[in-house]
Protein backbone atom coordinates (compact mmCIF):
# COMPACT_ATOMS: atom_id res chain seq x y z
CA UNK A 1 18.52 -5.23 144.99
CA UNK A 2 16.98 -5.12 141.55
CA UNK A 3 13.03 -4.96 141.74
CA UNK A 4 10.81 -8.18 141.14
CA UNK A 5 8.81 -6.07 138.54
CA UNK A 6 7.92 -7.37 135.15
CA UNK A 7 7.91 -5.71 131.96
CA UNK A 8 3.89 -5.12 130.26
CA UNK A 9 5.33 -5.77 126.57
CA UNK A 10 4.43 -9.15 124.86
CA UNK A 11 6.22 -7.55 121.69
CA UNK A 12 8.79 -4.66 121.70
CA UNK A 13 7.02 -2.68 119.53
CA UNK A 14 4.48 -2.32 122.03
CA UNK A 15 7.09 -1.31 124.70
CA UNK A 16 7.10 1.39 127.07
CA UNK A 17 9.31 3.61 128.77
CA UNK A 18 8.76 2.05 132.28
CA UNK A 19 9.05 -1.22 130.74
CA UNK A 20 12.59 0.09 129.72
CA UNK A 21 13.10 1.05 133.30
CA UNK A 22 12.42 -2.22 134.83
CA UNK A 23 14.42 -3.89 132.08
CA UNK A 24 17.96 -2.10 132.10
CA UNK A 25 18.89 -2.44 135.66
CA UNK A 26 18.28 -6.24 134.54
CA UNK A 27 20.13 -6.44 131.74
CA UNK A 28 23.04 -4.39 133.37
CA UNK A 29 23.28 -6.51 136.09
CA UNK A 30 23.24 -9.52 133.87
CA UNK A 31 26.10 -7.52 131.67
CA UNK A 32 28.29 -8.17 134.86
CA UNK A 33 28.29 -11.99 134.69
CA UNK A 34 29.29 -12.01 130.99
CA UNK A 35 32.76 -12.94 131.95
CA UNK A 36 30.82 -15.90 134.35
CA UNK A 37 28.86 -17.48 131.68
CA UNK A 38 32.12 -17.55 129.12
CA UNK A 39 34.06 -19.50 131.50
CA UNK A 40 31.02 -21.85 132.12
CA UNK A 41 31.17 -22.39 128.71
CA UNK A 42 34.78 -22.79 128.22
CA UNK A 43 34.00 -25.43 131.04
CA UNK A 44 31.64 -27.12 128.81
CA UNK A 45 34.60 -28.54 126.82
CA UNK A 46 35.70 -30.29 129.33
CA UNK A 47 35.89 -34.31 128.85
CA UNK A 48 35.29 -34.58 125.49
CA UNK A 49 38.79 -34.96 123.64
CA UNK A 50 37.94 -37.81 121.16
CA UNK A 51 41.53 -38.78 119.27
CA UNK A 52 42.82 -35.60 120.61
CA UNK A 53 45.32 -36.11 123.39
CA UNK A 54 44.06 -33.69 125.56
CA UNK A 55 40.38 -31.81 125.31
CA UNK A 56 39.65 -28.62 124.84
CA UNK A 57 39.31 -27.33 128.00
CA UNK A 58 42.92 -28.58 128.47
CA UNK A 59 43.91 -27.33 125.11
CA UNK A 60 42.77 -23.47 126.27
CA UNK A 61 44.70 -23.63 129.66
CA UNK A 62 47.58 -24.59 127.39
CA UNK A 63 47.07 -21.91 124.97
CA UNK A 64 46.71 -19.22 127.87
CA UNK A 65 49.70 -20.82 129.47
CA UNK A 66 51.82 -21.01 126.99
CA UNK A 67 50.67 -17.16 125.75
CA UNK A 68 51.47 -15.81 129.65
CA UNK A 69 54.51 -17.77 130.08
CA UNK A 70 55.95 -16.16 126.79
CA UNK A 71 54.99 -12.34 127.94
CA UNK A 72 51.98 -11.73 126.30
CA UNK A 73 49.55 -9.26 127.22
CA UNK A 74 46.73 -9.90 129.36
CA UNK A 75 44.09 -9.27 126.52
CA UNK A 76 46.04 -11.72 124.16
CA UNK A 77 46.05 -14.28 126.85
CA UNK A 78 42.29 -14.44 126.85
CA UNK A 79 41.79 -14.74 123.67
CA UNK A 80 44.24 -17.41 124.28
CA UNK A 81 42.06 -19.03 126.35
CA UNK A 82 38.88 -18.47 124.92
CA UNK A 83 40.25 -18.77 120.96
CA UNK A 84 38.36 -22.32 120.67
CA UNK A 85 35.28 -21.86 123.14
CA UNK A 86 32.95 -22.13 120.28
CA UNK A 87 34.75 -25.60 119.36
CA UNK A 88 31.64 -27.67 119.97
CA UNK A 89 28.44 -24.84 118.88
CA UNK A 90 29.83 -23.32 115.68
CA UNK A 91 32.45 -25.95 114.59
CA UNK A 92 33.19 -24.72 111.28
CA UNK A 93 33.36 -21.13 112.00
CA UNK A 94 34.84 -21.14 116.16
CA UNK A 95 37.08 -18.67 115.12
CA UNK A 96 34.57 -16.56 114.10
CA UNK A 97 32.37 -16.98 117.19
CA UNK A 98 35.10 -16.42 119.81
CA UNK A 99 36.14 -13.18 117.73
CA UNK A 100 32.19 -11.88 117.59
CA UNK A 101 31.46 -13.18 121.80
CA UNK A 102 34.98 -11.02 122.42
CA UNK A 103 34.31 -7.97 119.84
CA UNK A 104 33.06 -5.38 122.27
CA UNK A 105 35.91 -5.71 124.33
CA UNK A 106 39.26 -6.56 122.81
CA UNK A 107 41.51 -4.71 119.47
CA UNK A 108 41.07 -5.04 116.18
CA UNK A 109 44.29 -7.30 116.27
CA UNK A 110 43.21 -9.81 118.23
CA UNK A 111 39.72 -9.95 116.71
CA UNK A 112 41.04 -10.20 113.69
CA UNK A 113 43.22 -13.19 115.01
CA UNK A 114 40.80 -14.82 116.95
CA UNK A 115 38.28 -14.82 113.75
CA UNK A 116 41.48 -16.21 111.07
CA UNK A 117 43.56 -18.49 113.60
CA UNK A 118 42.52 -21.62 111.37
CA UNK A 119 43.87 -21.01 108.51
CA UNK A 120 46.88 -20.18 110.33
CA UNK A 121 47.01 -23.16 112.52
CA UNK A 122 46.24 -25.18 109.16
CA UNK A 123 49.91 -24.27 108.00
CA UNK A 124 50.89 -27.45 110.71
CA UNK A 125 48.42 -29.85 109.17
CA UNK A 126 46.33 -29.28 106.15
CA UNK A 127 48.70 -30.57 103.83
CA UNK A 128 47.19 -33.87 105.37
CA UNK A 129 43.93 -33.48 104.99
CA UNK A 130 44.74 -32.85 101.08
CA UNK A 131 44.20 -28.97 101.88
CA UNK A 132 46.62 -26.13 101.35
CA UNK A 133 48.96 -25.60 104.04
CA UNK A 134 49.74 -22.05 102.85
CA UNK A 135 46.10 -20.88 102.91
CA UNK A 136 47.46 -18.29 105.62
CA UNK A 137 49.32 -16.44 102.96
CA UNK A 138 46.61 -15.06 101.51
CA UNK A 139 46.00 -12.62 104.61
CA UNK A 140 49.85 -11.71 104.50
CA UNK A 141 49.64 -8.16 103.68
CA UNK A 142 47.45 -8.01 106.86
CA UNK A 143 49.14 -5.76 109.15
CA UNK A 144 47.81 -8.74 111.51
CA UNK A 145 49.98 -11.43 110.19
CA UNK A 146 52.89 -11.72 112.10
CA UNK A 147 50.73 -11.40 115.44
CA UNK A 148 48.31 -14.61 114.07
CA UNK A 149 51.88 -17.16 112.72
CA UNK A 150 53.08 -16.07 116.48
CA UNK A 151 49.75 -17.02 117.98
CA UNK A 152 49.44 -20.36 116.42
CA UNK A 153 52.57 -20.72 115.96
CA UNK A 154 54.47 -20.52 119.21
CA UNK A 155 50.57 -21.27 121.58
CA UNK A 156 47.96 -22.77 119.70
CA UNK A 157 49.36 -25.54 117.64
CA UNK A 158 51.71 -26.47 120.26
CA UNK A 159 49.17 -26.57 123.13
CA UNK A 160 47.61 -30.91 122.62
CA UNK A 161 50.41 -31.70 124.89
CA UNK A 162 48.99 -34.00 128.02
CA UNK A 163 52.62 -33.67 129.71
CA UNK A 164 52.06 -30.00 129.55
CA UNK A 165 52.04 -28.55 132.97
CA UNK A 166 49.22 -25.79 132.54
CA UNK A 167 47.70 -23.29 134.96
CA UNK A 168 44.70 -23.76 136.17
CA UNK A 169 41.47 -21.80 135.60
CA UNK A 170 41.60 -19.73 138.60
CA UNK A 171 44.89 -18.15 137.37
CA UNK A 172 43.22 -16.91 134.27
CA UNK A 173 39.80 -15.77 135.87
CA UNK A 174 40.60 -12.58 137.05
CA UNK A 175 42.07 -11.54 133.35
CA UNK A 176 38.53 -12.57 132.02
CA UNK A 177 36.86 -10.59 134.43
CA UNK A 178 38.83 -7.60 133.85
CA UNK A 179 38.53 -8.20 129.98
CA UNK A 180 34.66 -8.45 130.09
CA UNK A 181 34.51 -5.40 133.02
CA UNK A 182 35.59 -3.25 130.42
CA UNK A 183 33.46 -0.51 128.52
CA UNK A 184 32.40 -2.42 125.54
CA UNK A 185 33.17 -0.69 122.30
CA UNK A 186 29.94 0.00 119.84
């Protein structure tokens, strides 16, 4: 059981070591709900779908599914999962927040998916929006490239389907928790 203590500081730079003491039990217990919280806010997408055929709570299930169901590895089917978790917070950058909340604890590759997959998505619709659908080309020296048009590609931009048959959370929980159990990487 973690003590009821408090820390003395009212500003860090007047911390102490026994401050520290009390606080790191704390924050490594906390550390061990990471994978708790994400899901909760994956959750938070729930219900709100707008035009979209599905929302995207839905749409991450179908990712994931559709990632699993094709062989992927367990890290990649996270990211599946979690790829758009920042849809509603940090709309015009999600990529970018799903790749920093996973950093610590996934590869280069699929950070470096996670933070582009927009511009590779965009290849199936931007030419609508008046955009260029070949903004992905720009990255295709990457040695990333053929992992992000497959991610998109064959998962992501296929996964607004409301006929989809998708697994649900529970199947993917475990894989989250072993994801965020891991050492993170500083």
């Amino acid at each position: 059981m973690l003590t009821t203590a408090k820390v003395k500081f009212t500003r860090l730079d007047r911390s102490t070591k026994a401050d520290h003491d009390i606080l790191q039990p704390y924050l490594a217990e906390e550390n061990k709900r990471i994978a708790d919280h994400v899901l909760a806010m994956l959750e938070g997408l729930k219900g709100s779908c707008g035009p979209l055929p599905v929302d995207m709570y839905e749409h991450g299930l179908q990712t994931a599914t559709r990632a699993l169901r094709a062989g992927a590895d367990e890290e990649t089917i996270v990211c599946a999962l979690l790829h758009d978790v920042g849809h509603f917070v940090a709309p015009l950058n999600h990529g970018a927040f799903a790749a920093e909340l996973l950093k610590p604890y996934i590869s280069e590759t699929n950070f470096w998916i996670l933070k582009h997959h927009t511009p590779f998505q965009g290849y199936w619709y931007f030419h609508h929006m008046g955009l260029d659908r070949h903004a992905r080309d720009k990255f295709e020296h990457e040695p990333w490239y053929d992992a992000a048009v497959r991610f998109t590609g064959e998962w992501d931009q296929r996964a607004f389907d409301p006929d989809y048959q998708s697994l649900p959370l529970q199947e993917f929980r475990p894989m989250v928790a072993r994801i965020f159990a891991r050492p993170p990487k500083t």
